[in-house]
Protein backbone atom coordinates (compact mmCIF):
# COMPACT_ATOMS: atom_id res chain seq x y z
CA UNK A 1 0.00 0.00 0.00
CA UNK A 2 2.72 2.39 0.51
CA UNK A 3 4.37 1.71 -3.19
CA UNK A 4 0.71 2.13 -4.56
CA UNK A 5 1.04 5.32 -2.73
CA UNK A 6 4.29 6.62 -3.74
CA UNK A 7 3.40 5.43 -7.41
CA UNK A 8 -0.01 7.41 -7.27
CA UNK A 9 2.11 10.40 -5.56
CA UNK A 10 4.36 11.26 -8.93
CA UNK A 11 1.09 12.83 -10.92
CA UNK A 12 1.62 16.21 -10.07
CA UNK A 13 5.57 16.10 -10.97
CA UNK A 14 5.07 14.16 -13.95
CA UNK A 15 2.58 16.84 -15.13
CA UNK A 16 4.64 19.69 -14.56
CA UNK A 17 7.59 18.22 -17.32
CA UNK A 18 5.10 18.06 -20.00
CA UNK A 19 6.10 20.42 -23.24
CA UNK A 20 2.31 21.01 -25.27
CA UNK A 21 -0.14 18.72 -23.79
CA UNK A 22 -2.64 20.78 -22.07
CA UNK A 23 -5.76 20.74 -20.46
CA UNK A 24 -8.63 17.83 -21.48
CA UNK A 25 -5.43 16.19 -23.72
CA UNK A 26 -3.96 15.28 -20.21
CA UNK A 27 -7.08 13.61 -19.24
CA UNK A 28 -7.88 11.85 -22.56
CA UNK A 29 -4.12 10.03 -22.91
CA UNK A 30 -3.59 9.21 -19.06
CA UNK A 31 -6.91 7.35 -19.07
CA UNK A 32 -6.31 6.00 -22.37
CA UNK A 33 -3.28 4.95 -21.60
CA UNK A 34 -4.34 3.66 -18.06
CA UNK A 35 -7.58 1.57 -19.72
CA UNK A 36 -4.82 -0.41 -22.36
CA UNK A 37 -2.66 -1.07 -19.09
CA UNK A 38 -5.77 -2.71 -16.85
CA UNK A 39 -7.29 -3.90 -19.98
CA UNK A 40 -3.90 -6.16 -20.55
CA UNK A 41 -3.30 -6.44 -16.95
CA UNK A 42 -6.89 -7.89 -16.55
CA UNK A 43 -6.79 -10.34 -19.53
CA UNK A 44 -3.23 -11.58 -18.05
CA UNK A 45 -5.29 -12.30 -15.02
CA UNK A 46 -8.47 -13.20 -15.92
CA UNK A 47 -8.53 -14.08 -19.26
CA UNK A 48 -10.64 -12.04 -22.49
CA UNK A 49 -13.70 -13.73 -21.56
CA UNK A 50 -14.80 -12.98 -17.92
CA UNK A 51 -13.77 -9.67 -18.69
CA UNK A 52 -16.02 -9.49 -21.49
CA UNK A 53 -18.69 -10.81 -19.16
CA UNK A 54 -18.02 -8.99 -16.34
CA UNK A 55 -19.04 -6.08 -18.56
CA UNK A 56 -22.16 -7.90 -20.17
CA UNK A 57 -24.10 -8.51 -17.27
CA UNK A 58 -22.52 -5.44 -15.21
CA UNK A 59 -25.60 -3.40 -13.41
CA UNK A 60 -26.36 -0.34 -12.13
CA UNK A 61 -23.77 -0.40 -9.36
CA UNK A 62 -20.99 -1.38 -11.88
CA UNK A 63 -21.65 1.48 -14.12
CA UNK A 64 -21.97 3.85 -11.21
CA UNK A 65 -18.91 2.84 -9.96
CA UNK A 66 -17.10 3.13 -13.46
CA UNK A 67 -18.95 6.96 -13.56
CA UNK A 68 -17.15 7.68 -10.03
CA UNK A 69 -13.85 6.69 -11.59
CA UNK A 70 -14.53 8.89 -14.51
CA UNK A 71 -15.22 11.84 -12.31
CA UNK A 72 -12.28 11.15 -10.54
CA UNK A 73 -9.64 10.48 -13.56
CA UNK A 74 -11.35 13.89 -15.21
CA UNK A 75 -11.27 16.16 -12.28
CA UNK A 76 -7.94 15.27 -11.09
CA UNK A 77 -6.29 16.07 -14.47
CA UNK A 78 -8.32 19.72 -14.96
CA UNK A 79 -7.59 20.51 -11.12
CA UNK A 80 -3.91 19.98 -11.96
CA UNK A 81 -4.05 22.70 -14.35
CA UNK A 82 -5.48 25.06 -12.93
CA UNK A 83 -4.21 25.09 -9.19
CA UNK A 84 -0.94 23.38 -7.61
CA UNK A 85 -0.46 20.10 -6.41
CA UNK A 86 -0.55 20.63 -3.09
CA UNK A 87 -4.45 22.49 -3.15
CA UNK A 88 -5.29 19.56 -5.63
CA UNK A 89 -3.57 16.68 -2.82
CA UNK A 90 -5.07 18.26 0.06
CA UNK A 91 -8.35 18.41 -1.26
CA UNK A 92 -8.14 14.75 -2.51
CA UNK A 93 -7.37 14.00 1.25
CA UNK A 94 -10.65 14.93 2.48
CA UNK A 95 -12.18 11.95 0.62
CA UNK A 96 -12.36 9.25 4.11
CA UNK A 97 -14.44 12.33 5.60
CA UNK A 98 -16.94 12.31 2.67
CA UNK A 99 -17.13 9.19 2.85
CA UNK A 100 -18.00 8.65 6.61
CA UNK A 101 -20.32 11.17 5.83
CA UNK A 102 -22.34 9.32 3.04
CA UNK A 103 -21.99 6.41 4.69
CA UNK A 104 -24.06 8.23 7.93
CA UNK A 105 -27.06 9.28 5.90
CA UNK A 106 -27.17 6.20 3.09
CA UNK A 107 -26.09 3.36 5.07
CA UNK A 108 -26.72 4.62 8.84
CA UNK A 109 -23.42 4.00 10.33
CA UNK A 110 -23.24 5.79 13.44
CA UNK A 111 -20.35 7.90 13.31
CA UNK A 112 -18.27 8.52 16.26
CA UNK A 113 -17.50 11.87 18.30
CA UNK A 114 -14.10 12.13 17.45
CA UNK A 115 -15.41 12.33 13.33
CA UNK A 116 -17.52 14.83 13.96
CA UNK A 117 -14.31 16.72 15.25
CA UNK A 118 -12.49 15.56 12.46
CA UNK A 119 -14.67 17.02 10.03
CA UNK A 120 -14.64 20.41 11.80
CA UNK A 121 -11.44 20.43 12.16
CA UNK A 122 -10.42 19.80 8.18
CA UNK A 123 -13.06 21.74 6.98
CA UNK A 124 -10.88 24.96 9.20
CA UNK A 125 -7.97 23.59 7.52
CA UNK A 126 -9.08 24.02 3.80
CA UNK A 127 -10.72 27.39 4.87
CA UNK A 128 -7.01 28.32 6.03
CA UNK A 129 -5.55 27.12 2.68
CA UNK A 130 -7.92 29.02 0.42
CA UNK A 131 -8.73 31.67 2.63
CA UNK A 132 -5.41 33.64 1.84
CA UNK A 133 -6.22 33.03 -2.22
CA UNK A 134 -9.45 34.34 -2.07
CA UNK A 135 -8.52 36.93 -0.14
CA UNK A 136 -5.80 37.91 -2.47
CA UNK A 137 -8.28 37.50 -5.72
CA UNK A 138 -6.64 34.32 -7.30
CA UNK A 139 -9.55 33.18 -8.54
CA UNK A 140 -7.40 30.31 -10.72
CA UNK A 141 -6.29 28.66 -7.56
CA UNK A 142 -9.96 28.50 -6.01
CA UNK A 143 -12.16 27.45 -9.30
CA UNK A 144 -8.95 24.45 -9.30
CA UNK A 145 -9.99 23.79 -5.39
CA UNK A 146 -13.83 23.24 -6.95
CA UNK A 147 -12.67 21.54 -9.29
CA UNK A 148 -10.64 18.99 -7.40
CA UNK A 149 -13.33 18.98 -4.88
CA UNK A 150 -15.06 16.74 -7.46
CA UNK A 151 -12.33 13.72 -7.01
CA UNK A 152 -13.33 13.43 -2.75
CA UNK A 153 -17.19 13.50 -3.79
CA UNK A 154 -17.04 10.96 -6.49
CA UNK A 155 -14.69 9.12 -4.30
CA UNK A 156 -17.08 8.89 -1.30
CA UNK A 157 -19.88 8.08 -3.58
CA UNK A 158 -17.95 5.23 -4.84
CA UNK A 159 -16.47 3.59 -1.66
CA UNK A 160 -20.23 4.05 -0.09
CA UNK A 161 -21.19 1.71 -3.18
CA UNK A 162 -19.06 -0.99 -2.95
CA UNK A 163 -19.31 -0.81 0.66
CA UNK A 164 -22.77 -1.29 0.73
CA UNK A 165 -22.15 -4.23 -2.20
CA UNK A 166 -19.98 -5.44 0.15
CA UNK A 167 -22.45 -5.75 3.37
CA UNK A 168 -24.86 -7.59 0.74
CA UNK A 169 -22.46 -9.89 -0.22
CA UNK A 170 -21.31 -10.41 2.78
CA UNK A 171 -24.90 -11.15 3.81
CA UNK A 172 -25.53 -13.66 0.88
CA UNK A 173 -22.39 -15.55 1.57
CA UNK A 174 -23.37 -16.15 5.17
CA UNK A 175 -26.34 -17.98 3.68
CA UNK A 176 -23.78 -19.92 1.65
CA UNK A 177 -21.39 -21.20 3.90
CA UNK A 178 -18.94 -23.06 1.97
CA UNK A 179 -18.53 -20.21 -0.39
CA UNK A 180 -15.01 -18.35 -0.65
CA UNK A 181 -14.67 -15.23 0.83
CA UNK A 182 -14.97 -12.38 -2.53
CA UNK A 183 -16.74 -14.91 -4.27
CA UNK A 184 -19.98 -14.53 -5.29
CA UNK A 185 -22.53 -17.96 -5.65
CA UNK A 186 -21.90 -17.41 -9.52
CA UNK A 187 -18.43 -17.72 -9.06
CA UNK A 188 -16.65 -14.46 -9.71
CA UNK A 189 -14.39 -12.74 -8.04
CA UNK A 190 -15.63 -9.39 -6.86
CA UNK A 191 -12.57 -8.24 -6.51
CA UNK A 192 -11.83 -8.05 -10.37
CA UNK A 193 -14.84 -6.43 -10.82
CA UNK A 194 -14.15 -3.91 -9.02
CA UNK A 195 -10.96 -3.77 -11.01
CA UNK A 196 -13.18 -3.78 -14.54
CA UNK A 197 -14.94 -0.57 -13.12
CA UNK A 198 -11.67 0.80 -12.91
CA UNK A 199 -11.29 -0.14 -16.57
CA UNK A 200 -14.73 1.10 -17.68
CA UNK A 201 -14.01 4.79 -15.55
CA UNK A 202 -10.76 4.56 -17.36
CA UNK A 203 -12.69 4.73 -21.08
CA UNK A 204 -15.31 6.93 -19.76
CA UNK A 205 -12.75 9.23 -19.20
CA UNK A 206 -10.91 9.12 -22.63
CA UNK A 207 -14.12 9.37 -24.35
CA UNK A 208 -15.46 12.41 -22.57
CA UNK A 209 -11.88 13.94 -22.65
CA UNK A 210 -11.42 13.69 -26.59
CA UNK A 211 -13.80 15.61 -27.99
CA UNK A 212 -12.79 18.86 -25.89
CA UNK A 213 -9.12 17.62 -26.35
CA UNK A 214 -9.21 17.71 -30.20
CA UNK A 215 -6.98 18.76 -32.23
CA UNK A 216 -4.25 16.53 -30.24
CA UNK A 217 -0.92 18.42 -29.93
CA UNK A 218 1.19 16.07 -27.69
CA UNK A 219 4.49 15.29 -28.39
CA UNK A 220 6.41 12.67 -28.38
CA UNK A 221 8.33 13.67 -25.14
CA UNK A 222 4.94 14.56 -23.62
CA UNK A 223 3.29 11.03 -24.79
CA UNK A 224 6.05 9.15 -22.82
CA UNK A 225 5.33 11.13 -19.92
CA UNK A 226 1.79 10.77 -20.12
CA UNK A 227 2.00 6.83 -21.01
CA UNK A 228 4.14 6.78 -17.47
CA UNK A 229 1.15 8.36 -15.83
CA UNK A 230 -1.98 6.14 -17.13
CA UNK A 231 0.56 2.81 -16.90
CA UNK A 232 3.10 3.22 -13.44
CA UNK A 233 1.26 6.13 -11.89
CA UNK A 234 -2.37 4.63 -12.35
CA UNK A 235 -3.00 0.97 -13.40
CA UNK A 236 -0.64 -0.64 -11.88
CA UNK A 237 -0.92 0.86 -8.29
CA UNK A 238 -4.64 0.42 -8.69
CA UNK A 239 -3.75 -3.43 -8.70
CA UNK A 240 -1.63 -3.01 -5.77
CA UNK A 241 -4.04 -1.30 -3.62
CA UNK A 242 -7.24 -3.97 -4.43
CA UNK A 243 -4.71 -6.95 -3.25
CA UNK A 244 -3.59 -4.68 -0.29
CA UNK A 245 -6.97 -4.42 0.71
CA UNK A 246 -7.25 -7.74 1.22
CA UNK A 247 -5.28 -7.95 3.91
CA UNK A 248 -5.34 -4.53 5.70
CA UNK A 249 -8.06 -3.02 6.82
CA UNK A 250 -10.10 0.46 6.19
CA UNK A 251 -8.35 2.15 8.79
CA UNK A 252 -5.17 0.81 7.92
CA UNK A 253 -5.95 1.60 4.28
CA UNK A 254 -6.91 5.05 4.73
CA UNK A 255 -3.98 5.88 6.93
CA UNK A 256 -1.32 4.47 3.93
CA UNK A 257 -3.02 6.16 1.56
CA UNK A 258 -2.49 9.93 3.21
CA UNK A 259 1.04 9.46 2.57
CA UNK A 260 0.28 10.54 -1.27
CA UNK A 261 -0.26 13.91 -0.55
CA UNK A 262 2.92 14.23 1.93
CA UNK A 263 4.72 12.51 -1.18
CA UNK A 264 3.21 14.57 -3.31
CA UNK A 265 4.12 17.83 -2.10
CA UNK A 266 7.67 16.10 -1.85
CA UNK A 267 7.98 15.30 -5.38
CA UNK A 268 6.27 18.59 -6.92
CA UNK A 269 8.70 20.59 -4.58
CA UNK A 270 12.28 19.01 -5.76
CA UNK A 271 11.24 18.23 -8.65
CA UNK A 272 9.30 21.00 -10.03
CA UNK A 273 10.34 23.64 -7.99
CA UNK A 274 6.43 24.07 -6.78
CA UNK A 275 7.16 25.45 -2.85
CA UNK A 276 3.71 25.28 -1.24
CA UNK A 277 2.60 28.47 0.31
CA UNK A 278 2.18 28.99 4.48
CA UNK A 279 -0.98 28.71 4.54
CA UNK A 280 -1.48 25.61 2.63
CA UNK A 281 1.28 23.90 4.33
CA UNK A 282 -0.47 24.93 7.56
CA UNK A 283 -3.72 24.32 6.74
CA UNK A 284 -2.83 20.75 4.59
CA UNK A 285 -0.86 19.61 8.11
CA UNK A 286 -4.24 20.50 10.05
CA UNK A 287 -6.24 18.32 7.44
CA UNK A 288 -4.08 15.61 7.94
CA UNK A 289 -3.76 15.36 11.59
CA UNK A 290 -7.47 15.56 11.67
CA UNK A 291 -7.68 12.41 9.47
CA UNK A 292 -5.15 11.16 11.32
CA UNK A 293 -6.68 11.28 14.63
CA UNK A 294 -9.97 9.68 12.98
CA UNK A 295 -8.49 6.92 11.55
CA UNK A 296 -5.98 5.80 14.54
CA UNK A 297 -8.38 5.29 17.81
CA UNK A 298 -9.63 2.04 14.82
CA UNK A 299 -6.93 1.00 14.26
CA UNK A 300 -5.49 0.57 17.53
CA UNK A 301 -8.80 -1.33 18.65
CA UNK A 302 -8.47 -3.01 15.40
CA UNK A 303 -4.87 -4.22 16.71
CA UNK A 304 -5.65 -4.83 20.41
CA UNK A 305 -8.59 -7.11 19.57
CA UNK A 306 -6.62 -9.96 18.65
CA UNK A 307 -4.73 -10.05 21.35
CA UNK A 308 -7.45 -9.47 24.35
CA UNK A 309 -9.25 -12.60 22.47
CA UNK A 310 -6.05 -14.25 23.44
């Protein structure tokens, strides 16, 4: 989980070495690139045909899911452009709040005191971050915080899904007891499919994005880059999070996958010379210890569990 978060980490610096791409062209090759990389990776692994069928008899919660990834490959991309990496990582962070959120008022988890303080206390910290810009009239910085405010939201919306997907398979499996855990009565791994709405977000995403891209002016310099980014910086981390996630859990998860912004920052700082300003250095720490704090109390039950059973 932490190489799927460095990998996911390098978008911002990558972006910032491109020559001509600009804009929706960023969007349409990274997820066109990205959608040949799972598309291969998921044949290797799978094989043509319960790919195929995965996306055959794939429902309304499949091609919700695949929407959410759209939203989330699109939004990223045009927030890039339009505001730093460190607004656009920040932002991104807030997603585990979101979801809690969602999760309170369509699933009716109870959520615990010390969320309720979490989200007040992030929601200061982005007011801290973009209350200097607005103050100071950069209007390009805050219509790229809207912008990336998108990824969280469609992020929420999709872990909410497949967590409620989850509870119902979870549900029908305890009704089939000898089934395999991720395996559905038919037989398929729900895993994968998760993966294939990765794929179908992924071709969303280039299809939207052409249209406004056209005419194409990437180079060859910028096509290498932007092959990195939909192959190292997106597929294959994507693969290495869904078989992390089979052993750690949300908490755990959640916690790893913060260390993409802090990596982030890192890498758009040395490498592209993109110092983040006070206040969003201040304001991104306060975001993060809030998740932090949410996330840890779990985990440390999650740990000490274990070993009171024993």
């Amino acid at each position: 989980m932490i190489c799927a978060a460095l990998l996911w980490s390098i978008a911002g610096v990558v972006t910032r070495q491109l020559e001509s791409a600009r804009g929706f062209e960023l969007t349409f090759w990274r997820s066109a690139f990205n959608a040949i990389a799972l598309a291969a990776l998921l044949v290797a692994w799978r094989g043509p045909v319960p790919l195929w069928r995965t996306f055959a008899r794939g429902g309304r919660a499949f091609w919700l899911s695949g929407l959410c990834w759209c939203v989330m490959y699109t939004a990223f991309m045009v927030a890039l452009t339009l505001t730093t990496v460190a607004n656009v990582l920040v932002t991104m962070a807030l997603a585990p709040l979101f979801t809690a959120l969602l999760a309170r008022g369509l699933l009716g988890h109870r959520l615990a005191l010390r969320t309720w303080v979490a989200i007040a206390a992030a929601g200061l910290g982005i007011a801290w971050m973009y209350g200097a810009q607005f103050s100071a009239g950069e209007a390009r910085h805050l219509l790229g915080t809207v912008v990336a405010l998108a990824v969280p939201l469609a992020a929420a919306t999709n872990w909410t899904l497949l967590q409620h997907l989850h509870r119902s398979a979870a549900h029908g499996s305890a009704r089939n007891s000898g089934q395999q855990a991720g395996v559905d009565p038919a037989g398929h791994d729900a895993a994968a499919d998760m993966l294939a709405a990765v794929l179908l977000g992924a071709v969303l995403s280039a299809a939207l994005a052409l249209p406004l891209a056209w005419p194409l002016a990437a180079s060859a310099h910028d096509l290498g880059w932007l092959a990195l980014l939909g192959v190292v910086q997106l597929a294959i981390p994507c693969l290495m999070a869904v078989v992390a996630a089979r052993s750690l859990s949300a908490p755990e998860a959640s916690l790893l996958a913060l260390l993409e912004v802090l990596f982030g920052v890192a890498w758009a700082w040395i490498g592209a010379g993109e110092a983040p300003a006070t206040p969003v250095l201040a304001g991104g720490a306060l975001v993060l210890a809030a998740l932090a704090g949410n996330e840890l109390p779990a985990l440390v039950r999650r740990r000490a569990r274990p070993m009171a059973n024993a």
